[in-house]
Every structure is written in structure tokens, then in C-alpha cells.
PDB file of N, CA and C in Angstrom:
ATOM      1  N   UNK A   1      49.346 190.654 100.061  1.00  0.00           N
ATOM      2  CA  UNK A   1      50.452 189.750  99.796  1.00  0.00           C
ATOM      3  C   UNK A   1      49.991 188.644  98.851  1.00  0.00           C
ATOM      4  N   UNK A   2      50.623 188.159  98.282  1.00  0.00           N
ATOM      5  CA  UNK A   2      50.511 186.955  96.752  1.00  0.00           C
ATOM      6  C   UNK A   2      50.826 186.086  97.426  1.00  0.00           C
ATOM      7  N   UNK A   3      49.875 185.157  97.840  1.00  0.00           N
ATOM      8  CA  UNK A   3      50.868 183.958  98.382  1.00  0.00           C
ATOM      9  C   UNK A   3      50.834 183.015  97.462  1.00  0.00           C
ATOM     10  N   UNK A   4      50.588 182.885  96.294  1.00  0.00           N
ATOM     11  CA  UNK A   4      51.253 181.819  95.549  1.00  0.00           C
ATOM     12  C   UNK A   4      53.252 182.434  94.982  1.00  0.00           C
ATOM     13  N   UNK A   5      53.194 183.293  94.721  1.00  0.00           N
ATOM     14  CA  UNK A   5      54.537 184.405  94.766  1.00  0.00           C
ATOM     15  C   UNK A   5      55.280 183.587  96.126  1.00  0.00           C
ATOM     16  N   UNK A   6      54.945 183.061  97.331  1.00  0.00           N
ATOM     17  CA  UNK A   6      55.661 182.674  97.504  1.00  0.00           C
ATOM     18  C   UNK A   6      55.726 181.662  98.316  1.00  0.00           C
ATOM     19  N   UNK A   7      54.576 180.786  97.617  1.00  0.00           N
ATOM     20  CA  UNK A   7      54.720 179.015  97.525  1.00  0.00           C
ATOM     21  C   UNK A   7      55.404 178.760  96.273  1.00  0.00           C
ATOM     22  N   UNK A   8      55.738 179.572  95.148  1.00  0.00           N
ATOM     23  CA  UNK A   8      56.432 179.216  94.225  1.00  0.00           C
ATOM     24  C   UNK A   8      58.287 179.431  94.663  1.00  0.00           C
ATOM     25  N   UNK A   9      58.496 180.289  95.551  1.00  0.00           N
ATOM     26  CA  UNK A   9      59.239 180.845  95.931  1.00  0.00           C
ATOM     27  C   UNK A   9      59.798 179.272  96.525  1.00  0.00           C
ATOM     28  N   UNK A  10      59.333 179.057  97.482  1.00  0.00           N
ATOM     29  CA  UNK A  10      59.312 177.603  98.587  1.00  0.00           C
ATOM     30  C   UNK A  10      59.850 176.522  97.208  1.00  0.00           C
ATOM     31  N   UNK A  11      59.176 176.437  96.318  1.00  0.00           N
ATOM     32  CA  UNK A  11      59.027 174.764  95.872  1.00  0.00           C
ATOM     33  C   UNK A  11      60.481 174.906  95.189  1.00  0.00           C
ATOM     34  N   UNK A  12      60.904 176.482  94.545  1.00  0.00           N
ATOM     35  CA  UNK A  12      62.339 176.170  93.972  1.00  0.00           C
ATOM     36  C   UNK A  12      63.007 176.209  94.587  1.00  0.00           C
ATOM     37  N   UNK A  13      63.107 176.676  96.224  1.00  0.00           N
ATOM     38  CA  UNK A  13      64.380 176.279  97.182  1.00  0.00           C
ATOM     39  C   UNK A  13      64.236 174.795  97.661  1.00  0.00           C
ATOM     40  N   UNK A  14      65.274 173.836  97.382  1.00  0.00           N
ATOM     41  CA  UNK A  14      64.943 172.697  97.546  1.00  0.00           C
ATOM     42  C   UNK A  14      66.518 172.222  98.761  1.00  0.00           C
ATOM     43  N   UNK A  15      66.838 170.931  99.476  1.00  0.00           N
ATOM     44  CA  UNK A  15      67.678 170.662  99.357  1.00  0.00           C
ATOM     45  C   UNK A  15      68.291 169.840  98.213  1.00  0.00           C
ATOM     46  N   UNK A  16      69.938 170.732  98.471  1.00  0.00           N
ATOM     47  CA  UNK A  16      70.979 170.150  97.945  1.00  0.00           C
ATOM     48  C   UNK A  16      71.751 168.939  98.996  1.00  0.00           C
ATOM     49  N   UNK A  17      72.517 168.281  98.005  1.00  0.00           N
ATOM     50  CA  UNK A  17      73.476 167.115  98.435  1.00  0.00           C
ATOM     51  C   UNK A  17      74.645 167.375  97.852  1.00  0.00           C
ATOM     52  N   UNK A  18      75.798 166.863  98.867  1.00  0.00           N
ATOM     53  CA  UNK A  18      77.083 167.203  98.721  1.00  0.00           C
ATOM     54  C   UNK A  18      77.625 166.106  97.036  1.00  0.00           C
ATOM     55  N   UNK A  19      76.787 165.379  97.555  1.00  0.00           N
ATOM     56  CA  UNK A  19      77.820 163.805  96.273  1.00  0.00           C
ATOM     57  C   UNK A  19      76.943 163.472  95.499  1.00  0.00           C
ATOM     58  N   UNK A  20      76.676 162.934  94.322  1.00  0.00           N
ATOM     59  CA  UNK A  20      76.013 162.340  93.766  1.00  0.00           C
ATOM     60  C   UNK A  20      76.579 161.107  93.049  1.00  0.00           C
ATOM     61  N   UNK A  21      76.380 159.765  92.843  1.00  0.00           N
ATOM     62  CA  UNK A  21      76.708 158.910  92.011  1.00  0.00           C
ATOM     63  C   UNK A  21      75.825 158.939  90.605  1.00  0.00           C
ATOM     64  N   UNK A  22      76.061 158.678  89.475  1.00  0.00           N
ATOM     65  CA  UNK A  22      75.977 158.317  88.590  1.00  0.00           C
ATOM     66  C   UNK A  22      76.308 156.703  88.124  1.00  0.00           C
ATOM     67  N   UNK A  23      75.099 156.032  88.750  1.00  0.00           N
ATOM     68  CA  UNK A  23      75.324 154.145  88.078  1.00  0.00           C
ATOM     69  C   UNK A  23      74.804 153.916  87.121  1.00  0.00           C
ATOM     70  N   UNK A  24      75.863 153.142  86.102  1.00  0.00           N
ATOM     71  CA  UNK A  24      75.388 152.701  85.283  1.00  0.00           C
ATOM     72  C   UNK A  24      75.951 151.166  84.716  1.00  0.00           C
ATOM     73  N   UNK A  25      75.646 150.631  83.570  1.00  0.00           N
ATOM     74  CA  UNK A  25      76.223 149.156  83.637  1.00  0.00           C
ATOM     75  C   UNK A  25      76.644 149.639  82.031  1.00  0.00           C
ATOM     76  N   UNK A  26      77.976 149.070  81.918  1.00  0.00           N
ATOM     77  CA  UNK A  26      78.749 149.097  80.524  1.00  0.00           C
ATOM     78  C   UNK A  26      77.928 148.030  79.405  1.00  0.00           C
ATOM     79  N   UNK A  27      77.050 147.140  79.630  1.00  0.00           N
ATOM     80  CA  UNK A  27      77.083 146.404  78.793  1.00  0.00           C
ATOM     81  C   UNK A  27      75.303 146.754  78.398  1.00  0.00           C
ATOM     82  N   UNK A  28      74.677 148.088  79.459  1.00  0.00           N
ATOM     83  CA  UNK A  28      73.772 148.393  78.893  1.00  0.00           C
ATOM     84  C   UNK A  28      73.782 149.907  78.094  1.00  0.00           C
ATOM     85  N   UNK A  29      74.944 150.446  78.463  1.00  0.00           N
ATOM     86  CA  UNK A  29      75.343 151.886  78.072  1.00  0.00           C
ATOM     87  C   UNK A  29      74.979 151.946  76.894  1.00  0.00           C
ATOM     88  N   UNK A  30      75.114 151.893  75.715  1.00  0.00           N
ATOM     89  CA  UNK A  30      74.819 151.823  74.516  1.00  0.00           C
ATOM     90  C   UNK A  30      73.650 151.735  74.139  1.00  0.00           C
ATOM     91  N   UNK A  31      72.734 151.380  74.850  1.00  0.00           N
ATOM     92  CA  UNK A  31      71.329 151.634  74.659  1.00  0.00           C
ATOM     93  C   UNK A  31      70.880 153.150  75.156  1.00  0.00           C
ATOM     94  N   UNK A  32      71.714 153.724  75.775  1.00  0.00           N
ATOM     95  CA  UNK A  32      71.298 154.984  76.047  1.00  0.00           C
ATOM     96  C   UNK A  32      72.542 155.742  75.741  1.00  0.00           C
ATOM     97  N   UNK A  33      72.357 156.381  74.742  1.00  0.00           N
ATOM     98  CA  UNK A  33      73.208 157.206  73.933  1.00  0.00           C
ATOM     99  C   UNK A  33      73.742 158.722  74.462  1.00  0.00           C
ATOM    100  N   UNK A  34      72.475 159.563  75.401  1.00  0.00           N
ATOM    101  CA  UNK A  34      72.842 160.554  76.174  1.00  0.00           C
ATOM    102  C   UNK A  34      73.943 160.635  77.314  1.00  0.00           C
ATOM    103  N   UNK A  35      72.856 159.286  77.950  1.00  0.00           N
ATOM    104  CA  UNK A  35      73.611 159.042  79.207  1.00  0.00           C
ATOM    105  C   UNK A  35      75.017 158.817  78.779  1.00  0.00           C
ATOM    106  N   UNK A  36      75.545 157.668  77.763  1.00  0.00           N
ATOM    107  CA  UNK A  36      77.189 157.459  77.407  1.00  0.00           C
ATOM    108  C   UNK A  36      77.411 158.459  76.810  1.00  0.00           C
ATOM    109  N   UNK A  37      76.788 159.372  76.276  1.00  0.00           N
ATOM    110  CA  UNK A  37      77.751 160.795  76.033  1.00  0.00           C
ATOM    111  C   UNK A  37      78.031 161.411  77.149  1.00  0.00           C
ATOM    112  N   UNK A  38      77.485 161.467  78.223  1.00  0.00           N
ATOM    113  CA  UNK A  38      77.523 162.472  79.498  1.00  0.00           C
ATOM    114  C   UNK A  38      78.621 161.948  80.351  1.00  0.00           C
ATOM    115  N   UNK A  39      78.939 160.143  80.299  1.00  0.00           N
ATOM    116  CA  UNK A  39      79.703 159.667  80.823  1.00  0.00           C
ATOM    117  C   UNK A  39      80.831 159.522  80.438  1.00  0.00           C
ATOM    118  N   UNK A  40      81.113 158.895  78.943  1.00  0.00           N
ATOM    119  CA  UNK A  40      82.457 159.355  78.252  1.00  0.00           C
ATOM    120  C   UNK A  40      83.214 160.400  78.271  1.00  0.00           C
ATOM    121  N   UNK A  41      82.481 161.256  78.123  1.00  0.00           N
ATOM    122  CA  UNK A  41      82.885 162.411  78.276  1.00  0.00           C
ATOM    123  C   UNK A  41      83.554 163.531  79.278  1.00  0.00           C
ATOM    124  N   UNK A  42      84.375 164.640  79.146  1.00  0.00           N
ATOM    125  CA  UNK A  42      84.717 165.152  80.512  1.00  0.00           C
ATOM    126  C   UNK A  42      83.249 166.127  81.334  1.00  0.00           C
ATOM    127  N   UNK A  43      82.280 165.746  80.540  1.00  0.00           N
ATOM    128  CA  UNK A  43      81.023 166.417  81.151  1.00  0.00           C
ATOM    129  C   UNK A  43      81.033 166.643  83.208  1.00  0.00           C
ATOM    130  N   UNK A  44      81.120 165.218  83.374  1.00  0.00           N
ATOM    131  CA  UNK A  44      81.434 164.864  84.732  1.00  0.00           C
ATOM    132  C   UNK A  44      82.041 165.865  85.552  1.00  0.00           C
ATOM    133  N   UNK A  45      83.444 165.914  84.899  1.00  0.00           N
ATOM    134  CA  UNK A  45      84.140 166.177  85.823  1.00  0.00           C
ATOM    135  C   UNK A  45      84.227 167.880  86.260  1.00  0.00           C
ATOM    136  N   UNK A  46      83.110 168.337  85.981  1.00  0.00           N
ATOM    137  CA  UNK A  46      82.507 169.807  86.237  1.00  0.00           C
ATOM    138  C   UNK A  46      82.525 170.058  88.061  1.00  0.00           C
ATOM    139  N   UNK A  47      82.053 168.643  88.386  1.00  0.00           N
ATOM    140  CA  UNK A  47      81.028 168.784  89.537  1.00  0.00           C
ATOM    141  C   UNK A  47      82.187 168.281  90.530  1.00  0.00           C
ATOM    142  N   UNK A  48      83.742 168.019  90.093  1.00  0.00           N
ATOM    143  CA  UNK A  48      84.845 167.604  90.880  1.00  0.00           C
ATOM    144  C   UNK A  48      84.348 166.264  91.436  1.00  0.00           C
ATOM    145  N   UNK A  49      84.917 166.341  93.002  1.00  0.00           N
ATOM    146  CA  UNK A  49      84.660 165.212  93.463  1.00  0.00           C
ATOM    147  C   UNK A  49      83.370 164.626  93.816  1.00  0.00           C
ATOM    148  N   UNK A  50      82.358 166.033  93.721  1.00  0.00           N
ATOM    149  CA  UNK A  50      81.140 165.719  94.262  1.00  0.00           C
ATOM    150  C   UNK A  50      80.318 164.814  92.848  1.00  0.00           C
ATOM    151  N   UNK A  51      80.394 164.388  92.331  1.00  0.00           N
ATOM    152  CA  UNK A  51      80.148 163.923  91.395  1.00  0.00           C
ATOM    153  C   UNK A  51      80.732 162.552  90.613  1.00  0.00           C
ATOM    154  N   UNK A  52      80.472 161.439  90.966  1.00  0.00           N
ATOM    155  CA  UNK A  52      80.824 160.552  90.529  1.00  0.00           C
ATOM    156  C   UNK A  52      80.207 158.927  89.497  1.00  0.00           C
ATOM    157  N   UNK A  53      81.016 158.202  88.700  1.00  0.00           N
ATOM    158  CA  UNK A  53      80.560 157.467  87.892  1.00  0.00           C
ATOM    159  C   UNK A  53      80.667 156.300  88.521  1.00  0.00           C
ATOM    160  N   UNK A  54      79.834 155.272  88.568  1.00  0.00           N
ATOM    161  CA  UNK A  54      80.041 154.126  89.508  1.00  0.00           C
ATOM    162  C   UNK A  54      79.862 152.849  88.169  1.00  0.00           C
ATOM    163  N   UNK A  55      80.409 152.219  87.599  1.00  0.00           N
ATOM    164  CA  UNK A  55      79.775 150.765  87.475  1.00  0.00           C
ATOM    165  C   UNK A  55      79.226 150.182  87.795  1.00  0.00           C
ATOM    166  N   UNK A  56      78.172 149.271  87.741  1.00  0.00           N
ATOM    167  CA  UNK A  56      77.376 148.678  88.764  1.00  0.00           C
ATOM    168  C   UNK A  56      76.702 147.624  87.357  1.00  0.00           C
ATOM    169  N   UNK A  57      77.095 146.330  87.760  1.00  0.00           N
ATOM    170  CA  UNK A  57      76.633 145.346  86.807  1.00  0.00           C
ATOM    171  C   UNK A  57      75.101 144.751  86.722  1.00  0.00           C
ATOM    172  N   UNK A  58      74.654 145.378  85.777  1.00  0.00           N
ATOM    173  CA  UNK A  58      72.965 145.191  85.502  1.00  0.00           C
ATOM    174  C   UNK A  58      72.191 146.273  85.677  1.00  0.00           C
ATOM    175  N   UNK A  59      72.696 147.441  86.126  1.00  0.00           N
ATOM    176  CA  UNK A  59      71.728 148.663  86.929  1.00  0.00           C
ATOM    177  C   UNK A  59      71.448 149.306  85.355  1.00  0.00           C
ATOM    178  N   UNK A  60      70.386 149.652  85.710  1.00  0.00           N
ATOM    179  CA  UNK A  60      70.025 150.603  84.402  1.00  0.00           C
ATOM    180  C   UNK A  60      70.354 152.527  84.978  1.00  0.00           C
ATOM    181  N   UNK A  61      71.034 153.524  84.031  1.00  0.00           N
ATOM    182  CA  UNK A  61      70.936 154.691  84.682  1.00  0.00           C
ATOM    183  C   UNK A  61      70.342 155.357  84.869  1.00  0.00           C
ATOM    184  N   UNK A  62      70.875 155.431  86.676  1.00  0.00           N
ATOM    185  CA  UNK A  62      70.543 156.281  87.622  1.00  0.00           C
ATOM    186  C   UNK A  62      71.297 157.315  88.596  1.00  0.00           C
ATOM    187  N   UNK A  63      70.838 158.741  89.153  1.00  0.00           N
ATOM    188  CA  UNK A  63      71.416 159.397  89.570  1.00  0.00           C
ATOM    189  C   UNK A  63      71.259 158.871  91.086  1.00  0.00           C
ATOM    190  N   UNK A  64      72.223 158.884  91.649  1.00  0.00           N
ATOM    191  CA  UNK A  64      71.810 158.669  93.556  1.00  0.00           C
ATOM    192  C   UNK A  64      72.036 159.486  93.921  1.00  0.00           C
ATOM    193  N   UNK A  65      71.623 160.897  94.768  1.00  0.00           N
ATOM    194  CA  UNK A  65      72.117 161.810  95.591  1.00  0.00           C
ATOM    195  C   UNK A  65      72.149 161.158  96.605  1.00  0.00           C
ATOM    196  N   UNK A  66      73.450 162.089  97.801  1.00  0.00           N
ATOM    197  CA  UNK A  66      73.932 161.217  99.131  1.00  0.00           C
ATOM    198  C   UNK A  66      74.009 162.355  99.744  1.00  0.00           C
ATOM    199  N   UNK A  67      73.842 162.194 100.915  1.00  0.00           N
ATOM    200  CA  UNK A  67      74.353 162.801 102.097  1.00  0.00           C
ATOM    201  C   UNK A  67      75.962 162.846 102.697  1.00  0.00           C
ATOM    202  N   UNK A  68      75.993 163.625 103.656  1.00  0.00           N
ATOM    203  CA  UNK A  68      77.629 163.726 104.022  1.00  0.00           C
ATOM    204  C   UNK A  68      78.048 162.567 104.344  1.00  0.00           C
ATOM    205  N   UNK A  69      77.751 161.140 104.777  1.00  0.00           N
ATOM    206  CA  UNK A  69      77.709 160.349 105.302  1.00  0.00           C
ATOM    207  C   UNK A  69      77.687 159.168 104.182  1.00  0.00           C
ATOM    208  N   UNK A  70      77.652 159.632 102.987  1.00  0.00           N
ATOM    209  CA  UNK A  70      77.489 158.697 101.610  1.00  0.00           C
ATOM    210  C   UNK A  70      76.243 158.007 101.460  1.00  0.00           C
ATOM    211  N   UNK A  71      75.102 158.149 102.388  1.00  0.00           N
ATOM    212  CA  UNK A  71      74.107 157.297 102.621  1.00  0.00           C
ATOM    213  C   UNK A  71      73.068 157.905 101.217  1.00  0.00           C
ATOM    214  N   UNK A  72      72.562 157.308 100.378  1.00  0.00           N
ATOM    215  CA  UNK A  72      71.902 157.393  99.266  1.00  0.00           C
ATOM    216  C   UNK A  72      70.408 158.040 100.349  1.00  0.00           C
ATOM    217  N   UNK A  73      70.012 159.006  99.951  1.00  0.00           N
ATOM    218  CA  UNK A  73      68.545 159.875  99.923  1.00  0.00           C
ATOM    219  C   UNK A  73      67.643 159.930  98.995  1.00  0.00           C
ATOM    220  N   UNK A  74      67.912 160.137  97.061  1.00  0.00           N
ATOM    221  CA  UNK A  74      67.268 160.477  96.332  1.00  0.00           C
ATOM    222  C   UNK A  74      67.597 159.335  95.584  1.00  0.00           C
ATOM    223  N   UNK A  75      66.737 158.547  94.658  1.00  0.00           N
ATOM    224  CA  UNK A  75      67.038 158.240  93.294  1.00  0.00           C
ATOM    225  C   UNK A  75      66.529 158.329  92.255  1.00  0.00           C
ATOM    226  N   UNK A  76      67.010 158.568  91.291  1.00  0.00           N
ATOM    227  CA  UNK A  76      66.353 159.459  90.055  1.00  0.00           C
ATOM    228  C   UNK A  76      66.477 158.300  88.637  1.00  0.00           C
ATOM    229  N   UNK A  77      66.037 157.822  88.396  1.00  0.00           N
ATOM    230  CA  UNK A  77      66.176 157.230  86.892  1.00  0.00           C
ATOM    231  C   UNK A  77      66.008 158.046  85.663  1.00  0.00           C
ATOM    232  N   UNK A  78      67.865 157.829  85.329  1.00  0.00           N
ATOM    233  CA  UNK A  78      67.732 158.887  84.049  1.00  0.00           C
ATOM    234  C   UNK A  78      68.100 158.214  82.517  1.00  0.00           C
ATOM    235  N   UNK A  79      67.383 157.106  82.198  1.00  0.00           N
ATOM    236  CA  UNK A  79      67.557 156.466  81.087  1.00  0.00           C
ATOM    237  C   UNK A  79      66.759 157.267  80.103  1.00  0.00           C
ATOM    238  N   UNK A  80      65.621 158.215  79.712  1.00  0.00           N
ATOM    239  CA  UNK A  80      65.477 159.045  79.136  1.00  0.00           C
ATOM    240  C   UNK A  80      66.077 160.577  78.681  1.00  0.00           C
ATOM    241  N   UNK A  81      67.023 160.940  79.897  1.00  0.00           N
ATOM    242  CA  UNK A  81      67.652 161.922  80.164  1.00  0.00           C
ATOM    243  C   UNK A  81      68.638 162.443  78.856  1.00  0.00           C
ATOM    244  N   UNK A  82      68.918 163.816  78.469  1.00  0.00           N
ATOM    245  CA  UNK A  82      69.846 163.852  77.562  1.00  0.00           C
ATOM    246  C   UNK A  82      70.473 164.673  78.458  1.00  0.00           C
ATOM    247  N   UNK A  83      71.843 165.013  77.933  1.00  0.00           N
ATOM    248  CA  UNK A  83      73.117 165.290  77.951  1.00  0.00           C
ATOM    249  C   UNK A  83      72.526 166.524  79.239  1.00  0.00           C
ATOM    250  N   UNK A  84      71.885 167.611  78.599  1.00  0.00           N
ATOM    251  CA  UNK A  84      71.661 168.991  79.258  1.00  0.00           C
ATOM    252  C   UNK A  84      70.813 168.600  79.866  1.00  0.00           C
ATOM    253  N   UNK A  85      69.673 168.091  80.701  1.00  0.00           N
ATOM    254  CA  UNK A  85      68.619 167.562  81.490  1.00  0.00           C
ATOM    255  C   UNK A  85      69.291 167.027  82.986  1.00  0.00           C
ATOM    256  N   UNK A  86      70.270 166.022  82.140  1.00  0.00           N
ATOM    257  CA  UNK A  86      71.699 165.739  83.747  1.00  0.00           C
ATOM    258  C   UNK A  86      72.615 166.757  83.856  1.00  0.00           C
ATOM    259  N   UNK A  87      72.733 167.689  83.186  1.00  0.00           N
ATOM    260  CA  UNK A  87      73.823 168.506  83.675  1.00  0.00           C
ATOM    261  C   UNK A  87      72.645 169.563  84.386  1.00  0.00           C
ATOM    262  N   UNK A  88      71.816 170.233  83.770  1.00  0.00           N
ATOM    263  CA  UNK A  88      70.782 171.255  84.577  1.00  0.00           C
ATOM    264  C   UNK A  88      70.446 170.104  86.213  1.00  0.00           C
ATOM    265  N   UNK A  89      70.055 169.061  86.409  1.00  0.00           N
ATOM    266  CA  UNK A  89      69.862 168.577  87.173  1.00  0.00           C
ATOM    267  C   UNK A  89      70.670 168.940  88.268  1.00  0.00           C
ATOM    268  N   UNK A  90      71.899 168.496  87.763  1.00  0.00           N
ATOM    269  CA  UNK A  90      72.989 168.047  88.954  1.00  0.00           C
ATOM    270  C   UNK A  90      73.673 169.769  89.450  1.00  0.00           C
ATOM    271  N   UNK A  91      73.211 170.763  88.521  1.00  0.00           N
ATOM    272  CA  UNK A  91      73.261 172.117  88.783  1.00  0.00           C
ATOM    273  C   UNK A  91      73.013 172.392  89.906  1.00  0.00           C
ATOM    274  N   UNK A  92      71.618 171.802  89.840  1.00  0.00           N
ATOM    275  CA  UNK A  92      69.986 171.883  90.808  1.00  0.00           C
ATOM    276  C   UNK A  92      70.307 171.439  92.081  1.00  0.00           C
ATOM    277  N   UNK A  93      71.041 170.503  92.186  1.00  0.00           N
ATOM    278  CA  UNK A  93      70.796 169.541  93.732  1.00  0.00           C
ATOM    279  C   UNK A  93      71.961 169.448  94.220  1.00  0.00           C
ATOM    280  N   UNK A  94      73.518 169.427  93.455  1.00  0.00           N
ATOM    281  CA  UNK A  94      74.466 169.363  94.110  1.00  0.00           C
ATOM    282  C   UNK A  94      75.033 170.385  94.660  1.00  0.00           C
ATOM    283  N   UNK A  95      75.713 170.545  95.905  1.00  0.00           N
ATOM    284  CA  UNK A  95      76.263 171.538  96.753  1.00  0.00           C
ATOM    285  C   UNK A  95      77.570 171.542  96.312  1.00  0.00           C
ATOM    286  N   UNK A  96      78.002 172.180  95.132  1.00  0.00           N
ATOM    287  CA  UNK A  96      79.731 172.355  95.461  1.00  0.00           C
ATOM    288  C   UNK A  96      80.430 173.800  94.989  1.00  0.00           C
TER     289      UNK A  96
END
């Protein structure tokens, strides 16, 4: 038996989360050009309700995954992130 075959197996089954927020602050958006394409855009609204854009004054962007319960678990800082990096992401982790 290969057991790296299937510790590799293990590390790509991960949990998923039902919701994710997307915070970001309007008056820093423009410094990150991906992220406000991903947000302007109907990119979002792929992921329905599980997937949402939050305002949040001063936050630089970040993804929050949540639990059923809305309680934040993961946070991810995606101010480097382009367009396809958050969409493969949110592929990855959200349950819908």
C-alpha cells in the first residue's frame, strides 16, 4: 500500500462551510483591483446565499468562512488574491 497516495488523499478532503463573508471597506477597494472586480461584479452571486459581501469600515479584504450558526471559523486575507484564486477558493470550502 502507498501511504503517501493516501495522506495526499486526506489533505484534499478538507471541511467545507455553509456561508462565507467577503469584508471589505469601499474607501480601500480601489487599491485592490481583483478583489473590486470580484465584488462589482455578478461573480458573487454564483455561490447564492451562501456567499456574501459585507462592508466593514477600515477592514482590509478578507474571506470569513462560518459555520451554521454564523460564527466565523476561518479567516483568510485576500488582498493579493485575483479574480480566479477567490472564485477556485470559495469552490473549495463552500457547501452549496
Amino acid at each position: 500500500m502507498d501511504c503517501r497516495c493516501s495522506a495526499n488523499k486526506v489533505e484534499a478532503e478538507h471541511k467545507k462551510y455553509p456561508l462565507a463573508h467577503i469584508e471589505i471597506c469601499e474607501c480601500n477597494l480601489a487599491r485592490f483591483p481583483q478583489v473590486q472586480a470580484f465584488v462589482k461584479s455578478d461573480m458573487v452571486n454564483q455561490w447564492g446565499s451562501h456567499v456574501k459581501v459585507r462592508h466593514v469600515r477600515g477592514t482590509l479584504p478578507t474571506i470569513k468562512l462560518k459555520d451554521v450558526y454564523g460564527e466565523t471559523q476561518q479567516t483568510m486575507n485576500i488582498e493579493k488574491w485575483d479574480t480566479d484564486t477567490i472564485t477556485e477558493f470559495l469552490n473549495a470550502w463552500i457547501d452549496y
